[in-house]
Structures are given as structure tokens and as C-alpha cells.
N, C-alpha and C. Protein backbone atom coordinates (compact mmCIF):
# COMPACT_ATOMS: atom_id res chain seq x y z
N UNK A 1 -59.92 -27.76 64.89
CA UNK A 1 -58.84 -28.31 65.68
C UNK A 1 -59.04 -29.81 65.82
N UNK A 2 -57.98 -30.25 66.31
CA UNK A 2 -57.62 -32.43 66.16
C UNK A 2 -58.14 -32.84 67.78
N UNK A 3 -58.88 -33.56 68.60
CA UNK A 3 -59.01 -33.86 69.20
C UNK A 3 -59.95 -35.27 69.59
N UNK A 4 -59.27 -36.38 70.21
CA UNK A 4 -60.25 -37.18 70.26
C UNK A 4 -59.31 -38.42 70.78
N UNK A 5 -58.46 -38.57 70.94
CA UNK A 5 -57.72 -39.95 71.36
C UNK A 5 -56.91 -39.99 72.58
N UNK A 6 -56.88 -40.85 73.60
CA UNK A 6 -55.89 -40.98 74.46
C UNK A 6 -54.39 -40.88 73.83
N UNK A 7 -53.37 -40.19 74.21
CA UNK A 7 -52.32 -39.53 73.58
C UNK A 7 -50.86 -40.35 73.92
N UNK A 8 -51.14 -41.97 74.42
CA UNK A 8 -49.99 -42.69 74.55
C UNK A 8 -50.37 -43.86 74.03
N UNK A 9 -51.16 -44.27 73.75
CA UNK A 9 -51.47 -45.71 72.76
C UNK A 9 -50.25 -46.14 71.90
N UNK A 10 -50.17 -47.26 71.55
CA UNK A 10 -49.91 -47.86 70.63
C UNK A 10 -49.95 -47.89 69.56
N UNK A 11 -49.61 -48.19 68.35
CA UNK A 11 -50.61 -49.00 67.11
C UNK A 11 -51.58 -50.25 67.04
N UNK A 12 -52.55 -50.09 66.85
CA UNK A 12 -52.94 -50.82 67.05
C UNK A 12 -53.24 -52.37 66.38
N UNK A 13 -52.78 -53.63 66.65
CA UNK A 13 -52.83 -54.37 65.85
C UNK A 13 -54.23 -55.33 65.29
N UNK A 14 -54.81 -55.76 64.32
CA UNK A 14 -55.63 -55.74 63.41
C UNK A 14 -56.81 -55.21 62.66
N UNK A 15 -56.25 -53.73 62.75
CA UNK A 15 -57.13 -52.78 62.24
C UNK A 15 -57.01 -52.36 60.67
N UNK A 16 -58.40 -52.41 60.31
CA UNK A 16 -57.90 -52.09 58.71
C UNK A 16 -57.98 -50.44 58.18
N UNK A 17 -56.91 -49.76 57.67
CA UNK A 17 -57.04 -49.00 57.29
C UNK A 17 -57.37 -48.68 55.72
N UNK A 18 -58.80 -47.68 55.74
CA UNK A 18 -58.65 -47.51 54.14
C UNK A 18 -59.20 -46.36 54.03
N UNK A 19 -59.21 -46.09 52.44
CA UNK A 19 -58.83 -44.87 51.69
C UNK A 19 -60.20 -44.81 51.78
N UNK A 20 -61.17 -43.43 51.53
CA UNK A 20 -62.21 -42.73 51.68
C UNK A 20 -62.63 -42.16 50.48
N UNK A 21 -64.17 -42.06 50.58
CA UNK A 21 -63.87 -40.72 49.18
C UNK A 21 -63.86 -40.97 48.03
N UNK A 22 -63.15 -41.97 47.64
CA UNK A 22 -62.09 -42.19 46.09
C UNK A 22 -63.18 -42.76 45.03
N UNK A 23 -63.97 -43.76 45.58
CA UNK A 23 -64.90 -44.40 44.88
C UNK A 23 -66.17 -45.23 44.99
N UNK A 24 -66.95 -45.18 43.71
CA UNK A 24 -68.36 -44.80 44.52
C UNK A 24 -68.67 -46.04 45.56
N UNK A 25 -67.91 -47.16 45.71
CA UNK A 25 -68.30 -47.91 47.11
C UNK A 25 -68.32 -46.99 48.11
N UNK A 26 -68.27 -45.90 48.64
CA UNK A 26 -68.06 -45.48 49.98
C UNK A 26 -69.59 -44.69 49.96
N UNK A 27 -70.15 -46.05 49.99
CA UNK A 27 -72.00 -45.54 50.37
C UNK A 27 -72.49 -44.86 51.37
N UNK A 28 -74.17 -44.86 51.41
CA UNK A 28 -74.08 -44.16 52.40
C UNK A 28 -74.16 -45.14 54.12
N UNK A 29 -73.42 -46.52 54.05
CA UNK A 29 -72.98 -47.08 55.69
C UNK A 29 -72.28 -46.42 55.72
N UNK A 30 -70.90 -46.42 54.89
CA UNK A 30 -69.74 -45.70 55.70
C UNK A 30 -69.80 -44.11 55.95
N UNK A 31 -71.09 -43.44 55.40
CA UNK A 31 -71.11 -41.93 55.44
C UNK A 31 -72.21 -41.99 57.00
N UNK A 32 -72.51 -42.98 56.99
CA UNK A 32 -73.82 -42.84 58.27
C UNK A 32 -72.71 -43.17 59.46
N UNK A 33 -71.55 -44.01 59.38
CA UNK A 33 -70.81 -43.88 60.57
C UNK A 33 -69.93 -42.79 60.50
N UNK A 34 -69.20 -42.34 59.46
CA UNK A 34 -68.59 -40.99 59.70
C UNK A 34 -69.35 -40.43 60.38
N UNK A 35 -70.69 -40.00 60.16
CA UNK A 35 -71.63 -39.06 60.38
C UNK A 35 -71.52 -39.59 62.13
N UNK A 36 -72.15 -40.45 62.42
CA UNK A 36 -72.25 -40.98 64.02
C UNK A 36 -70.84 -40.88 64.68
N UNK A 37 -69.69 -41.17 63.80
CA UNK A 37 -68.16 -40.74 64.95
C UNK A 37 -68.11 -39.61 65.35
N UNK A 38 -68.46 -38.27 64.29
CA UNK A 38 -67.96 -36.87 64.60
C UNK A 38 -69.30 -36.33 65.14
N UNK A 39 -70.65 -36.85 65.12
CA UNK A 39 -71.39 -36.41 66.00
C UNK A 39 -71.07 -36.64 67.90
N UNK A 40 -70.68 -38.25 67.83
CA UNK A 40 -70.27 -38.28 69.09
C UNK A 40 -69.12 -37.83 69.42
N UNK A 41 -67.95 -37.49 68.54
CA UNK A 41 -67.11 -37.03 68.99
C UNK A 41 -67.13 -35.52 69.84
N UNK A 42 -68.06 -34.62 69.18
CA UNK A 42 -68.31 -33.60 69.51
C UNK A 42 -69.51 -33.37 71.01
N UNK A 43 -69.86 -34.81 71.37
CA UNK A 43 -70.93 -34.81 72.37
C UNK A 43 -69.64 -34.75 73.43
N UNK A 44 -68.88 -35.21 73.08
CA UNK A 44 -67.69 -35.71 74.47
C UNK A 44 -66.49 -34.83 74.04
N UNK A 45 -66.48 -33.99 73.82
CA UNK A 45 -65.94 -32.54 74.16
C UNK A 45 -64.64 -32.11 72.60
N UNK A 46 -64.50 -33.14 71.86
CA UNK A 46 -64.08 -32.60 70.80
C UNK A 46 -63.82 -31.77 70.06
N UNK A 47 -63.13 -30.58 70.13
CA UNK A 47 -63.10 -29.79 69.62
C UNK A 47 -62.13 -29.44 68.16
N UNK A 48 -63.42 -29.96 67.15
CA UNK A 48 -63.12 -30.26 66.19
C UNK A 48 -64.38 -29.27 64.92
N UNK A 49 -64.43 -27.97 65.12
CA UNK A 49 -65.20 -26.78 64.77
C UNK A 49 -66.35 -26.75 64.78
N UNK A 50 -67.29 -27.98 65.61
CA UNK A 50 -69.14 -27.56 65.81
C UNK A 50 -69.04 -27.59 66.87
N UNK A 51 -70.24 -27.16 67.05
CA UNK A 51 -70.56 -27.07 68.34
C UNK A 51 -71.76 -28.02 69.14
N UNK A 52 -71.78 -27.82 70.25
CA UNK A 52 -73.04 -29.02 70.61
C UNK A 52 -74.42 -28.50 70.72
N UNK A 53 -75.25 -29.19 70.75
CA UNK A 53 -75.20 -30.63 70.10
C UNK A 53 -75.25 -30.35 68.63
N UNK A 54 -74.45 -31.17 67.72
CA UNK A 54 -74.21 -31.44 66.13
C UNK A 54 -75.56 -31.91 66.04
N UNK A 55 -76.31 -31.60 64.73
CA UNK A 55 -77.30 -32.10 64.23
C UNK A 55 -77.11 -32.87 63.32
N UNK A 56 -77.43 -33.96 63.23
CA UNK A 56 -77.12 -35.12 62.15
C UNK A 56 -77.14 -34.70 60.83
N UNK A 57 -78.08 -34.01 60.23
CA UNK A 57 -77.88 -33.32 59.14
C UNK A 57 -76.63 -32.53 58.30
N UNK A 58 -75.94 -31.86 59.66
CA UNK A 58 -75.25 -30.63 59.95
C UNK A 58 -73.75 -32.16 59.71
N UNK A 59 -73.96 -32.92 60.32
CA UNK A 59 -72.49 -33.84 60.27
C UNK A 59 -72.45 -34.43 59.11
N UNK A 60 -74.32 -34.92 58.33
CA UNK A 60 -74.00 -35.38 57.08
C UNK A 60 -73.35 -34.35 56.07
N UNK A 61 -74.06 -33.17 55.99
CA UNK A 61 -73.21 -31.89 54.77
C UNK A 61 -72.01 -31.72 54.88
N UNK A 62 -71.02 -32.10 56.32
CA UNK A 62 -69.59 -31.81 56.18
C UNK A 62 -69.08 -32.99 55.95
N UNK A 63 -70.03 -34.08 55.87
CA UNK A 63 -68.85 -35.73 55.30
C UNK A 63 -69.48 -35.51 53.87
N UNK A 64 -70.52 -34.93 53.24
CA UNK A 64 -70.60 -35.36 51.63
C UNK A 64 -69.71 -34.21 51.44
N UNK A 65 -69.69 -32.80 52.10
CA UNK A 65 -68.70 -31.77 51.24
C UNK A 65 -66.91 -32.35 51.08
N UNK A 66 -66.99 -33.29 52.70
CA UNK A 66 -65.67 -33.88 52.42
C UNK A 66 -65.02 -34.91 51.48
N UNK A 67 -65.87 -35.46 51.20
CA UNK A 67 -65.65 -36.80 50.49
C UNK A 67 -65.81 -36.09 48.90
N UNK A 68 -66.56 -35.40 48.45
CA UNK A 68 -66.85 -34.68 47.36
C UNK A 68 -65.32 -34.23 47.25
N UNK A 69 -64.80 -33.40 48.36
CA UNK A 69 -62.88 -33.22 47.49
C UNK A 69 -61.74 -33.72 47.94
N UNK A 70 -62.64 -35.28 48.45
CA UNK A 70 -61.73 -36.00 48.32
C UNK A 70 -61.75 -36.54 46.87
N UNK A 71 -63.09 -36.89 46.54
CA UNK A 71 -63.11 -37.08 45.01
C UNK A 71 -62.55 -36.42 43.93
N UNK A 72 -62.26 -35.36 44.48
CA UNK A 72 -61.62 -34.39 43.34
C UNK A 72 -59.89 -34.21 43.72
N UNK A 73 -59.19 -34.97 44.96
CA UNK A 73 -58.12 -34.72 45.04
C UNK A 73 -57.54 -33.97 45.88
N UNK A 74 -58.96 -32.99 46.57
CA UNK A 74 -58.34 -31.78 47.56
C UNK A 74 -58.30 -32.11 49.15
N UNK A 75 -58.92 -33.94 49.16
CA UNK A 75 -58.30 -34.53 50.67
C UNK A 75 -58.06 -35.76 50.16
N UNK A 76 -57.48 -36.10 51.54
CA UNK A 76 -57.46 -37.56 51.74
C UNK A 76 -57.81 -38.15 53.38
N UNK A 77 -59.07 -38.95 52.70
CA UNK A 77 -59.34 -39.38 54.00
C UNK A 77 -59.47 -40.95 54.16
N UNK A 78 -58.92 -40.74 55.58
CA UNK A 78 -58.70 -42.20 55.92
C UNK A 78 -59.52 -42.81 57.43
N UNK A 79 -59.93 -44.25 56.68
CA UNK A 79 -60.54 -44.51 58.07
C UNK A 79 -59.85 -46.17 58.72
N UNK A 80 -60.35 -46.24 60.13
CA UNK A 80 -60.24 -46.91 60.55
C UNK A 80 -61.33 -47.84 60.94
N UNK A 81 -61.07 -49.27 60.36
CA UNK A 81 -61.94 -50.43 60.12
C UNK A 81 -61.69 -51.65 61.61
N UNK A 82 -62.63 -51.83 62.63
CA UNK A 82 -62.41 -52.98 63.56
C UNK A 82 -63.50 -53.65 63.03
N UNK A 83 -63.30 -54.40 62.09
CA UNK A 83 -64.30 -55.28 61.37
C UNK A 83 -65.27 -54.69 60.51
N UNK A 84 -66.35 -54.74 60.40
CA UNK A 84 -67.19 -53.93 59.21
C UNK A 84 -67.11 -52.33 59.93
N UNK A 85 -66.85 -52.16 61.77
CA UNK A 85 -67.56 -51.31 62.13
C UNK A 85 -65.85 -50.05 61.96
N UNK A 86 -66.31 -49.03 61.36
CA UNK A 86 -65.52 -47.59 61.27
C UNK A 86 -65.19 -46.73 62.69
N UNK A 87 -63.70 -47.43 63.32
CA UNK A 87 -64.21 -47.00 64.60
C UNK A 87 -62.84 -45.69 64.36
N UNK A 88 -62.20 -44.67 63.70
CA UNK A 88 -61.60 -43.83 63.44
C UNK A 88 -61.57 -43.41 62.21
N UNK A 89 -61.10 -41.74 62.03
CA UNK A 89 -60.95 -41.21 60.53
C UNK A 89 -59.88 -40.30 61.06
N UNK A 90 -59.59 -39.88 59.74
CA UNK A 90 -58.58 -38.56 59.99
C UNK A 90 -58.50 -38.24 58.58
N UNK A 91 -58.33 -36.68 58.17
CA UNK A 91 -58.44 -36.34 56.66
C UNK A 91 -57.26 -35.51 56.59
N UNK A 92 -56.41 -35.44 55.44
CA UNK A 92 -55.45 -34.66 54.86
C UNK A 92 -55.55 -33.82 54.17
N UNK A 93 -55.72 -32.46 54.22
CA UNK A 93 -56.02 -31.40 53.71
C UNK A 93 -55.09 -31.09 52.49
N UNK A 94 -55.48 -31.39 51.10
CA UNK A 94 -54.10 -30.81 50.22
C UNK A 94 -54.35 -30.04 49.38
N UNK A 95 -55.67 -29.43 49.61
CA UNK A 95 -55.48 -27.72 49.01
C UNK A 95 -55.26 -26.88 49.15
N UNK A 96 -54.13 -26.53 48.93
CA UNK A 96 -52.73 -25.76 49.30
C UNK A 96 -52.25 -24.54 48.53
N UNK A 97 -51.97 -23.49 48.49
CA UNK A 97 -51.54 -22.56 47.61
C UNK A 97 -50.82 -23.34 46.57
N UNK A 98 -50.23 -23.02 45.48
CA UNK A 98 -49.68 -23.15 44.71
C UNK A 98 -48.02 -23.42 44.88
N UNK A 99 -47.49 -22.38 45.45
CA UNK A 99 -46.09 -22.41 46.38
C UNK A 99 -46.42 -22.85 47.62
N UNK A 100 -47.18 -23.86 47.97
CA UNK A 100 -46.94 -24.71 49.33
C UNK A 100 -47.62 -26.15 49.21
N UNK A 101 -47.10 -26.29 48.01
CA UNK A 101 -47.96 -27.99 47.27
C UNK A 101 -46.98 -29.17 48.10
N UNK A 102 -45.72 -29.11 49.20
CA UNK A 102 -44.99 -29.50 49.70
C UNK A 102 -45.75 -30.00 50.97
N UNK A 103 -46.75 -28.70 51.17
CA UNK A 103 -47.31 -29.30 52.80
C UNK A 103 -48.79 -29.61 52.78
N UNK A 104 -49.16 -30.42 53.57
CA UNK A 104 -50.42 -30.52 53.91
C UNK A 104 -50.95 -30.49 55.33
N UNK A 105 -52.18 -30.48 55.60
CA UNK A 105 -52.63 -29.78 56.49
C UNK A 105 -53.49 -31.10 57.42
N UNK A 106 -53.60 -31.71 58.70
CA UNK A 106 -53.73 -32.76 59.48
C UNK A 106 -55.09 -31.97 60.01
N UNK A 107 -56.21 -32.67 59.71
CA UNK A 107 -57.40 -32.66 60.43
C UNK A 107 -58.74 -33.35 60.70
N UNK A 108 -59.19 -33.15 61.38
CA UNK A 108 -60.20 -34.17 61.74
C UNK A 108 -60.09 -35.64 62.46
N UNK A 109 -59.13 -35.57 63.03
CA UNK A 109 -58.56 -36.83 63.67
C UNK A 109 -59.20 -37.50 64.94
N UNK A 110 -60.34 -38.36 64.36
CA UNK A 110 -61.19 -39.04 65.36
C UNK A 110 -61.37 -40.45 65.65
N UNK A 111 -61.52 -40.49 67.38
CA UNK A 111 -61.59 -42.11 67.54
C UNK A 111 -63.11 -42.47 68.37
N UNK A 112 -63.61 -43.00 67.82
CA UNK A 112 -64.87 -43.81 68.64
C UNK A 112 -64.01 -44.30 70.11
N UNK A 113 -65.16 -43.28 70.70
CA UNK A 113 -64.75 -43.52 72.05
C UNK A 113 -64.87 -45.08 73.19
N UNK A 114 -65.39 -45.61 72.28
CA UNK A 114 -65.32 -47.04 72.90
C UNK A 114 -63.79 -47.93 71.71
N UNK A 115 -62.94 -47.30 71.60
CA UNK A 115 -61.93 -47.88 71.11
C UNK A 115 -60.68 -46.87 71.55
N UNK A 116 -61.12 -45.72 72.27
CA UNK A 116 -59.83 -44.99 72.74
C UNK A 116 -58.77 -45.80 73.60
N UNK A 117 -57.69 -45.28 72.96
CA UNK A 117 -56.91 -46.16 74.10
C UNK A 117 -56.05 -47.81 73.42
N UNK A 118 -56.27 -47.36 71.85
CA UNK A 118 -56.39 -48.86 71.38
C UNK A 118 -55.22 -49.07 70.36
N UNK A 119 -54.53 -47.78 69.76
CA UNK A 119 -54.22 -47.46 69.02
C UNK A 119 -54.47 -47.12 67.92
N UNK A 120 -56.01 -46.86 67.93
CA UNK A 120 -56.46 -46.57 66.69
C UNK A 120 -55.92 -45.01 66.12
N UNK A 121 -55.57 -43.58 66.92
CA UNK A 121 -55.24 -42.42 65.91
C UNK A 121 -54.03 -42.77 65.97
N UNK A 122 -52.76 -43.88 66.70
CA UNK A 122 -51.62 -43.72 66.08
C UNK A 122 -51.62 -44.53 64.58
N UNK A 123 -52.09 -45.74 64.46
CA UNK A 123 -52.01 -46.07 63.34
C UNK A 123 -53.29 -45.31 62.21
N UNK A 124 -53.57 -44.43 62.56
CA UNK A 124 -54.59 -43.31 61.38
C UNK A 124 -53.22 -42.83 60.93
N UNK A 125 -52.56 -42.14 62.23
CA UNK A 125 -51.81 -40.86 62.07
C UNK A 125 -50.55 -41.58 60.93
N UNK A 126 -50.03 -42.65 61.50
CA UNK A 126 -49.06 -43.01 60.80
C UNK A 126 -49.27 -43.66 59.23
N UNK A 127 -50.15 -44.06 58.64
CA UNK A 127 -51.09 -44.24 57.49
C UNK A 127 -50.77 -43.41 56.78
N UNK A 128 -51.16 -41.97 57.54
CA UNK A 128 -52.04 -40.83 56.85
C UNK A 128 -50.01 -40.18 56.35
N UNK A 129 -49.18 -40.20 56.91
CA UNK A 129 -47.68 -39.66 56.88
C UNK A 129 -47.57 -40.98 55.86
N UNK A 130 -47.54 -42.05 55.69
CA UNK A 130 -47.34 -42.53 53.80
C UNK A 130 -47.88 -42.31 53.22
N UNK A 131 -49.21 -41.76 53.48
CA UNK A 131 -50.06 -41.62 52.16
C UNK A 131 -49.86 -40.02 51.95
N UNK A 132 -49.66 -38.94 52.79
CA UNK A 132 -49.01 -37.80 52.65
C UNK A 132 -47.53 -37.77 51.48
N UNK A 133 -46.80 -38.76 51.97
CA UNK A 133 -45.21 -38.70 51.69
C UNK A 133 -45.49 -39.22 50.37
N UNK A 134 -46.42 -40.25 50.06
CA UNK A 134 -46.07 -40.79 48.71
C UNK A 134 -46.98 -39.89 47.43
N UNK A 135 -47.50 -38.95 47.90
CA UNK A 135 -47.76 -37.94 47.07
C UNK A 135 -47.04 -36.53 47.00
N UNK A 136 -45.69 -36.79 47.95
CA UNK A 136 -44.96 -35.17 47.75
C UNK A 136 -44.71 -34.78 48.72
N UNK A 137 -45.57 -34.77 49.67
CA UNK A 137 -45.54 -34.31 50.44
C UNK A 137 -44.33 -34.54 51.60
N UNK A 138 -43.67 -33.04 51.90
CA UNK A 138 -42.71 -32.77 52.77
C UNK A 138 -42.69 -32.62 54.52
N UNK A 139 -44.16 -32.03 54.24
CA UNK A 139 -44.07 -31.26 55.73
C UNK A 139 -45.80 -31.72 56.04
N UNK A 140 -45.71 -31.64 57.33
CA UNK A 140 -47.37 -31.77 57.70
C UNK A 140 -47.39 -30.76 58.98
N UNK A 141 -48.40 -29.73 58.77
CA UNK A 141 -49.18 -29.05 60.07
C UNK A 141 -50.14 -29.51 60.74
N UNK A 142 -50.85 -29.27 61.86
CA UNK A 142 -51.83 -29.39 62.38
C UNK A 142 -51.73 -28.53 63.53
N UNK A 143 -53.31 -28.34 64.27
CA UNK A 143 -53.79 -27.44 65.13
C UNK A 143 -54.17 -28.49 66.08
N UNK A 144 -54.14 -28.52 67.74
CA UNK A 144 -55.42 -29.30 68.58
C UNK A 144 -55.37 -28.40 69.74
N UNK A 145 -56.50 -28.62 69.98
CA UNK A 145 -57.06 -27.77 71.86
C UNK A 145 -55.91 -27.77 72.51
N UNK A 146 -55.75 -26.74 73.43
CA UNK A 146 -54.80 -26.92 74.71
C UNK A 146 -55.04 -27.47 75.62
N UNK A 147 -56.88 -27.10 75.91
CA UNK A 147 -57.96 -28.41 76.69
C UNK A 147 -58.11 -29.80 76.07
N UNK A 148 -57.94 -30.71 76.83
CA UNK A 148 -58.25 -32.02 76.09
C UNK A 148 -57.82 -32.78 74.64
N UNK A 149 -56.94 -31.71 73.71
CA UNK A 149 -56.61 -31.86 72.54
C UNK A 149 -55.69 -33.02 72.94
N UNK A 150 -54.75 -33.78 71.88
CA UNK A 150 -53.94 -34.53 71.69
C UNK A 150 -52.30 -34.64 71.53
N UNK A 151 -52.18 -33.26 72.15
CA UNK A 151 -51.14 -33.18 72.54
C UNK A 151 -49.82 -33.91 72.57
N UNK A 152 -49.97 -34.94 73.72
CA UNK A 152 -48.71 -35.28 73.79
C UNK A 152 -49.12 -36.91 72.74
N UNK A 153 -49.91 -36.83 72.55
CA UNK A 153 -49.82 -38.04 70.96
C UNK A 153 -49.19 -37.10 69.80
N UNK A 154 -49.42 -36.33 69.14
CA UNK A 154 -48.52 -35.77 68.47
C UNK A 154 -47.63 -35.65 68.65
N UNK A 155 -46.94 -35.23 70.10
CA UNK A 155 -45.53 -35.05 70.34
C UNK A 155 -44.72 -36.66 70.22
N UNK A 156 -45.61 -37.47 71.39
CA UNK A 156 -45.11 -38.63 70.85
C UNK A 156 -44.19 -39.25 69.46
N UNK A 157 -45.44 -38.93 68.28
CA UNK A 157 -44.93 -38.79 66.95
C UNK A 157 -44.07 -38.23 66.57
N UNK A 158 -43.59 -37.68 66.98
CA UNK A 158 -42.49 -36.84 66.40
C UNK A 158 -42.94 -35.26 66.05
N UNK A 159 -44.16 -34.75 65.95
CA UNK A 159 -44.65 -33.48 66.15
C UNK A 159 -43.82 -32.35 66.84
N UNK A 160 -43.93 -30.97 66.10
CA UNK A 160 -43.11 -30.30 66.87
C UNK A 160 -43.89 -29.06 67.52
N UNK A 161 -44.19 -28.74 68.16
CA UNK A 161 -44.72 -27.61 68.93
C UNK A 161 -44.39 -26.85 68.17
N UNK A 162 -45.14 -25.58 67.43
CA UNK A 162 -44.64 -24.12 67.15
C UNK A 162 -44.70 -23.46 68.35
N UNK A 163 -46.09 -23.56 69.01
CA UNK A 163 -47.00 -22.29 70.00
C UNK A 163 -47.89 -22.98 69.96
N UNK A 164 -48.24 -21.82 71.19
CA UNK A 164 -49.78 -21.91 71.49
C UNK A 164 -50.69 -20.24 71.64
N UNK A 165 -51.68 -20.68 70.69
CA UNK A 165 -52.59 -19.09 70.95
C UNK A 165 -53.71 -19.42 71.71
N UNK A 166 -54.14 -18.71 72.43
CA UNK A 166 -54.60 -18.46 73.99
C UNK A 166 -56.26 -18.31 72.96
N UNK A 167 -56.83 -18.48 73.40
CA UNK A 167 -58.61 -18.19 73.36
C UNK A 167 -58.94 -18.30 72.17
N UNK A 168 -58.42 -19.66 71.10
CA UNK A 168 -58.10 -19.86 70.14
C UNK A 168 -60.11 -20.04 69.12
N UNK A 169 -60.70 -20.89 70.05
CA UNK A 169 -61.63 -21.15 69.27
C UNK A 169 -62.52 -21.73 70.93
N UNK A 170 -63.71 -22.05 70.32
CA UNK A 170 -64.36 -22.40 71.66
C UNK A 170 -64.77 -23.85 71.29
N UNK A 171 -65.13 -24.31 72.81
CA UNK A 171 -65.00 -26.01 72.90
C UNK A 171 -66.77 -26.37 72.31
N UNK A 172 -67.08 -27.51 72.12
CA UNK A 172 -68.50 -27.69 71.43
C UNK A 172 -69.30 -27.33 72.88
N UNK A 173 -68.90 -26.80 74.18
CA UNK A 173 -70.23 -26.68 74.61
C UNK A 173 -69.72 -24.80 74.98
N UNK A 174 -69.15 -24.16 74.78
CA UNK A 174 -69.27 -22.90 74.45
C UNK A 174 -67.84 -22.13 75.07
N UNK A 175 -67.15 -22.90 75.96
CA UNK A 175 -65.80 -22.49 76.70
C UNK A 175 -65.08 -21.98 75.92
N UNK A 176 -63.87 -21.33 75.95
CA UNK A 176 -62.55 -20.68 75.53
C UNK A 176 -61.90 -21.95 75.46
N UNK A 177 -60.80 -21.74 74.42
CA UNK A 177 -59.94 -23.21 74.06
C UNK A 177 -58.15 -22.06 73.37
N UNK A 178 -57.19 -22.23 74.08
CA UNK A 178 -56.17 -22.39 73.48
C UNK A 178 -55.85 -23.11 72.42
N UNK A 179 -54.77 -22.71 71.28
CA UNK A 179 -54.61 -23.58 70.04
C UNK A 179 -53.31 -24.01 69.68
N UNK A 180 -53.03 -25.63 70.16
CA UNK A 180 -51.36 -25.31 70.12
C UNK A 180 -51.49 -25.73 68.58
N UNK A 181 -49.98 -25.69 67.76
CA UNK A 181 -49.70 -25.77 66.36
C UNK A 181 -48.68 -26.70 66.46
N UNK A 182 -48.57 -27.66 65.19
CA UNK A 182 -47.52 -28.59 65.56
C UNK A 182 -47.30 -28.66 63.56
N UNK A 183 -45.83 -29.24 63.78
CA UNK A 183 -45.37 -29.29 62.10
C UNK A 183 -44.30 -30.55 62.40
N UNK A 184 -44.60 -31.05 60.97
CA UNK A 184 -43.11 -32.15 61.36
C UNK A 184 -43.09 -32.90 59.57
N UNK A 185 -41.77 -32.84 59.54
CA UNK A 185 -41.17 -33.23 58.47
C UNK A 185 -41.15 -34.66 58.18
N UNK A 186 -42.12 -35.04 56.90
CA UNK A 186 -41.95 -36.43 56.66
C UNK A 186 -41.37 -36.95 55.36
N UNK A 187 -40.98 -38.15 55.29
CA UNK A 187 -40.58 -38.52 53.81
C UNK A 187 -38.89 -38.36 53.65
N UNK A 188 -38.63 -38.05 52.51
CA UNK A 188 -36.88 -37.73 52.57
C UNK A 188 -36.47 -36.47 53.28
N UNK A 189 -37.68 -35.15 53.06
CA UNK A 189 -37.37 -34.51 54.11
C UNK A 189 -36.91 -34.73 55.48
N UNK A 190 -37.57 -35.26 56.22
CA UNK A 190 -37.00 -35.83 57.31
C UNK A 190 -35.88 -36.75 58.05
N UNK A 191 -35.12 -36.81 56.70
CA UNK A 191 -33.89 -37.60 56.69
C UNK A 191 -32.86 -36.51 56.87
N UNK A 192 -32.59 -36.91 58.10
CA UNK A 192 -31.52 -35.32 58.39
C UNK A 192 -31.86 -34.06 59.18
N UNK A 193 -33.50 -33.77 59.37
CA UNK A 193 -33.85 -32.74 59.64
C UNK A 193 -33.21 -32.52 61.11
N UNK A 194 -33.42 -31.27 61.87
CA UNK A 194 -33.03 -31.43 63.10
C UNK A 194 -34.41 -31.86 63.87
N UNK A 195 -33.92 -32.22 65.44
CA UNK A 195 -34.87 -32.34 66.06
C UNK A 195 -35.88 -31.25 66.41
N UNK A 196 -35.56 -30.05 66.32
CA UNK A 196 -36.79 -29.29 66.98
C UNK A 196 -36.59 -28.13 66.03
């Protein structure tokens, strides 16, 4: 599940966003701060599928397994740059059935908590919807907590509520977590769509 940003921010202005993954510059600094965002993200209640406390190890195997398909095409991940230092990411899931190469899937959407509040996941989020759209993509899903998740920043966006399932997954220190679902039409799709 997506959790990690104050949910009325802004965009934020002079942040650099870039592409992940793609090529072999993305050494191991930028894998040692991935590694340090989603460890702390998960110390401060993130519920984003580990649990606490993340073992550094445990955060490095899910940024090389990630970046590995991003290399191959099956994400896209994007981060957020406040000078050399990586203070957000968020990854696009696009391995997709075969008959659903239209949608992709919104996850991992994290902000260094000494930049919440800054606009750093609206301008991830909004990044990540051109770089979605200019590969095909129609539609975008995502999942976040009912506790603490990001809620009304997605809605903000234009996100649409499906539901919510009740005792969905548990929080990194062992609680019950509801799971709301959100979908929203980007690109030419969204030219015309209805509102809800």
C-alpha cells in the first residue's frame, strides 16, 4: 500500500525529477538513499508491505529487485532530487496481463519525512501520470491505508475512490489497516471521462 506524504501540498518548486533504474549511473548512492527513504519510511508508520523494524539488507534486495525490472521495462521509477540529496520516489508498476497493457499500477510512493509537506509526492505523482501516459497508458490504480495513508492527496488529484476493504493488511508495527482503492483516467482517456 502508498503511504507517506501530507495529502494537501503543493508542487513543489525546484525539485528535480528523474528516471531510475534505466542506466548503469544509478549506483550504489542513489540505491543507499532509496534504501534509507523506505527504511525510514516504514519506522514512521508507512504502510508500504514491511514491517518494523526493516533491516537494511531486507530494503537493499527490494531496491536491486526493483531497479533490476525497471531495467527490463516492468517499472518505472521515479525519484525526487532537492539537490544531490533523494528526498522522494514512487514506482509504476507495468507488468500487466496481456489484455490490461492500458493500465498500470501506482506504488511505493515515498517522501523523506523532513520534506513532507513540500510538495514533493504531488510533483512525483504528477511526473509519474506523463511518464505513465506517454507510454500508453490509460488508466492508473493504486491501493493506500485507511490509517494514515494518503488519501485525500490522491483525491485531491483527481483519484477516484472504488472502496475500501476493512483489515486489509497490517501497519509496520503489527495493527489492522483498511485498504482504500483508487483509479483515474489519464492521457486522452481522460478527455471526456466522467467525474466519478
Amino acid at each position: 500500500m502508498n503511504h507517506t506524504t501530507k495529502d494537501t501540498e503543493p508542487a513543489a518548486p525546484g525539485l528535480a525529477i528523474a528516471l531510475l533504474g534505466t542506466a548503469p549511473g544509478d549506483g550504489d548512492a542513489v540505491r543507499a538513499m532509496l534504501c534509507d527513504l523506505l527504511v525510514e519510511a516504514v519506522e514512521h508508520g508507512a504502510s508500504v508491505t514491511f514491517m518494523h523494524p526493516l533491516a537494511a539488507g531486507e530494503a537493499r534486495r527490494f531496491w536491486d529487485d526493483t531497479l533490476a525490472a525497471a531495467a527490463r521495462g516492468e517499472r518505472l521509477v521515479l525519484g525526487a532530487f532537492d539537490g544531490p540529496l533523494l528526498v522522494g520516489t514512487v514506482t509504476l508498476r507495468l507488468d500487466v496481463p496481456e489484455n490490461q497493457r492500458h493500465r498500470a499500477e501506482v506504488v511505493k510512493l515515498l517522501t523523506r519525512v523532513s520534506h513532507r509537506g513540500r510538495g514533493v509526492a504531488t510533483s512525483l505523482m504528477r511526473a509519474l501520470e506523463e511518464h505513465a501516459a506517454a507510454r500508453g497508458c490509460t488508466l492508473l490504480v493504486l491501493d493506500t491505508a485507511a490509517d494514515g495513508g494518503a488519501s485525500r492527496l490522491y483525491e485531491k488529484l483527481g483519484y477516484i475512490l472504488l472502496g475500501e476493504i476493512p483489515d486489509y493488511a497490517l501497519t509496520p508495527r503489527g495493527n489492522m489497516t483498511a485498504a482504500r482503492f483508487y483509479w483515474k483516467r489519464i492521457g486522452p482517456a481522460a478527455e471526456g471521462a466522467p467525474a466519478s
